[in-house]
C-alpha atoms as a PDB file:
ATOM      1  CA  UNK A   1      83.344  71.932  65.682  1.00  0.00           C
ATOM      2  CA  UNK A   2      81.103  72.695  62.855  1.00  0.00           C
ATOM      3  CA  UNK A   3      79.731  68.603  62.754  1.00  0.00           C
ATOM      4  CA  UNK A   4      78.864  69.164  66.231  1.00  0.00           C
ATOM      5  CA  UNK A   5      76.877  71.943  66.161  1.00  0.00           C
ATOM      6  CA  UNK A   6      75.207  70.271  62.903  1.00  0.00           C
ATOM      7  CA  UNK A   7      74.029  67.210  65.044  1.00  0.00           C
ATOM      8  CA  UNK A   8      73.235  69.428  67.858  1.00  0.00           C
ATOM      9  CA  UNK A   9      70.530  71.091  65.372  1.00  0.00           C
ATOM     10  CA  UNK A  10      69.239  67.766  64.141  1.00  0.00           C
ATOM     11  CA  UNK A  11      69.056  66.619  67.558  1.00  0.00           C
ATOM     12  CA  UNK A  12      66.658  69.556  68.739  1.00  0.00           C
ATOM     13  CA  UNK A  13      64.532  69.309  65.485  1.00  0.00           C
ATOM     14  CA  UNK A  14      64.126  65.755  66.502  1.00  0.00           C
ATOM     15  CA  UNK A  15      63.031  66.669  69.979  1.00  0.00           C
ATOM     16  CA  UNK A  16      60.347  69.152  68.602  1.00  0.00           C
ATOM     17  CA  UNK A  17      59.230  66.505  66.507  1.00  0.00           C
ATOM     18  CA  UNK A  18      59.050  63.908  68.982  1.00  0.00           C
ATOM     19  CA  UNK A  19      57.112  66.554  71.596  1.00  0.00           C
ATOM     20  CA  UNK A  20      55.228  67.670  68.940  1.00  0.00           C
ATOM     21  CA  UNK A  21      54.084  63.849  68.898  1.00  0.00           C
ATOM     22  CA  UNK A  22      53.705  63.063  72.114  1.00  0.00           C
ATOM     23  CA  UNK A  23      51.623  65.845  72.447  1.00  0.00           C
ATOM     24  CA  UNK A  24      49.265  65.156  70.061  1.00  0.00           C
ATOM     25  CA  UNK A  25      48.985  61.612  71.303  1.00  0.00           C
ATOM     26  CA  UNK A  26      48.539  63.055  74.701  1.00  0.00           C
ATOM     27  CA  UNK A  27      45.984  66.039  74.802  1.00  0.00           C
ATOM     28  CA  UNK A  28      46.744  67.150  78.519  1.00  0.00           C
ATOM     29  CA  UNK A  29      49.986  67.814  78.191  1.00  0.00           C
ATOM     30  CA  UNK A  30      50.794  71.798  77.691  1.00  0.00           C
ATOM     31  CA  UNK A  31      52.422  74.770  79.805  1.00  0.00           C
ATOM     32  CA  UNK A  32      55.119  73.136  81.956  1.00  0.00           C
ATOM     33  CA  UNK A  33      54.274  69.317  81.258  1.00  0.00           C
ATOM     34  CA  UNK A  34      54.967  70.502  77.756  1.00  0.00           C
ATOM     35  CA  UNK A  35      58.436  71.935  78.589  1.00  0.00           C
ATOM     36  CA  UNK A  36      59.616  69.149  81.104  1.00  0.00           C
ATOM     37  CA  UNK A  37      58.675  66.542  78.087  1.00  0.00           C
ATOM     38  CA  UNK A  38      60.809  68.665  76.049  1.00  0.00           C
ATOM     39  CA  UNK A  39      63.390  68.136  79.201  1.00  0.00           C
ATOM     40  CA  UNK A  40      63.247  64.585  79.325  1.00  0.00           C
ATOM     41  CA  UNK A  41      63.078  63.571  75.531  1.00  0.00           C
ATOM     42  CA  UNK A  42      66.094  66.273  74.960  1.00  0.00           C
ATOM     43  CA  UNK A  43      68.014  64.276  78.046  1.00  0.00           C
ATOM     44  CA  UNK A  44      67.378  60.529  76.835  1.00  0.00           C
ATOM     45  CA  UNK A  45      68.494  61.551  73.339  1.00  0.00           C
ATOM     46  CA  UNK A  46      71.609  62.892  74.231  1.00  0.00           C
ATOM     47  CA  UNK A  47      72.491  60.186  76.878  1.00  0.00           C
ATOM     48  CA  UNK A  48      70.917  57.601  74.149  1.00  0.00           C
ATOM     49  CA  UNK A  49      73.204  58.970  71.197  1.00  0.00           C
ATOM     50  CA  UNK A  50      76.340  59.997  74.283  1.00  0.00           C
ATOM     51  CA  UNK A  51      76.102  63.498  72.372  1.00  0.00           C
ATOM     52  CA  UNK A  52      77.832  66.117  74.843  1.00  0.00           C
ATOM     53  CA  UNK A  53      78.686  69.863  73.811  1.00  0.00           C
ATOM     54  CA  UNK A  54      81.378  70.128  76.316  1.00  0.00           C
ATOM     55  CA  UNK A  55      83.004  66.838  75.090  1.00  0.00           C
ATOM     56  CA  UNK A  56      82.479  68.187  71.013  1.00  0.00           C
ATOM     57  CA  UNK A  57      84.503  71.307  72.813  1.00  0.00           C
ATOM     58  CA  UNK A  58      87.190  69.771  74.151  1.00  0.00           C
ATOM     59  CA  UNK A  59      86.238  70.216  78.547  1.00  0.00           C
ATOM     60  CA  UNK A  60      85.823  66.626  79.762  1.00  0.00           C
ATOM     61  CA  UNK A  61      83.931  66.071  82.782  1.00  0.00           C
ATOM     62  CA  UNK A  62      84.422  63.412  85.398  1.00  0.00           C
ATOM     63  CA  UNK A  63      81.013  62.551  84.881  1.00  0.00           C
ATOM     64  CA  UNK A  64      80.188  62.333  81.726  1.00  0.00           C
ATOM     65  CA  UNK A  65      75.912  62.146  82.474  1.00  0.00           C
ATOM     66  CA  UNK A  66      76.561  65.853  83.394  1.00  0.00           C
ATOM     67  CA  UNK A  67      77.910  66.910  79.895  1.00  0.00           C
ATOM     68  CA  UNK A  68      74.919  64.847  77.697  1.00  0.00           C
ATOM     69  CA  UNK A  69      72.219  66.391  80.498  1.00  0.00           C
ATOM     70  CA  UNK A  70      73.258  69.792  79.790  1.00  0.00           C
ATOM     71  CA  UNK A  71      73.289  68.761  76.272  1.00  0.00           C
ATOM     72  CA  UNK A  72      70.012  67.913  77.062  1.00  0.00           C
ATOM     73  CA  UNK A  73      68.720  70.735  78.144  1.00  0.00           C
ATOM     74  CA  UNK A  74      69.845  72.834  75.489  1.00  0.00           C
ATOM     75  CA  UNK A  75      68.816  70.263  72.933  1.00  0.00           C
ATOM     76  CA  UNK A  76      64.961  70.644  74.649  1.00  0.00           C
ATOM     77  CA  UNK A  77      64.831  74.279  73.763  1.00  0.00           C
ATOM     78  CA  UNK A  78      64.300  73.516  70.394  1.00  0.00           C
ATOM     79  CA  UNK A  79      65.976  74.356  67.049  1.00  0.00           C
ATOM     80  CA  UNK A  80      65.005  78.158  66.616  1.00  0.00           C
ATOM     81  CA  UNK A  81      67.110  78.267  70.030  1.00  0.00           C
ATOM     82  CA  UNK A  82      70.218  76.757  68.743  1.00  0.00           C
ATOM     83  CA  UNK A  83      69.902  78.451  65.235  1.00  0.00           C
ATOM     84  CA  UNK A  84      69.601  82.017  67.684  1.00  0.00           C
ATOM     85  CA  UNK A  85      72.604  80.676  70.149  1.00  0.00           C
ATOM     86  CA  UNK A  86      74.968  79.728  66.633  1.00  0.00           C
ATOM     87  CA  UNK A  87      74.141  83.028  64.838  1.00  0.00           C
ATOM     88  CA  UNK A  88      74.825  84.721  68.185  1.00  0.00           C
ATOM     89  CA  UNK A  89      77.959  82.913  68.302  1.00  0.00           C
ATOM     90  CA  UNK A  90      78.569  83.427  64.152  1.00  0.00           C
ATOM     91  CA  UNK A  91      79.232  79.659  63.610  1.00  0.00           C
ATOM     92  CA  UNK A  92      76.788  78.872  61.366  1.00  0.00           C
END
């Protein structure tokens, strides 16, 4: 449970890097364009690597795109966030 929540934090610090990046390359992107990059880059990595959080936890899905979108999604909100949600959840 712990190794999940490890690659779940490396997986967010690699989507700020790679927004940060594409946002440098890529002036006009900020405000929402900003977040659905964040969106998109956090979805492709977790499909790309088949990390899902409800899979690490045991809940399959009959569709498994479901569990690495979410995974996604919480993956685009950046490390800070999952730091917050695992200190909420004390499983640092």
């Amino acid at each position: 449970m712990a190794n999940a929540f490890a690659i779940l934090t490396v997986l967010a610090m690699l989507v700020e890097v790679c927004v940060d990046i594409i946002k440098a390359a890529i002036p006009g992107i900020r405000d929402w364009k900003s977040q659905l990059t964040s969106v998109i880059v956090g979805v492709l990595l977790a499909t790309a690597t088949g990390t899902g959080l409800l899979g690490a936890l045991q809940v399959n899905l009959a569709v498994p795109w479901i569990d690495y979108f979410l995974t996604g999604l919480l993956i685009s909100r950046g490390s800070n966030f999952i730091h917050d949600l695992l200190s909420r959840l004390n499983l640092k």
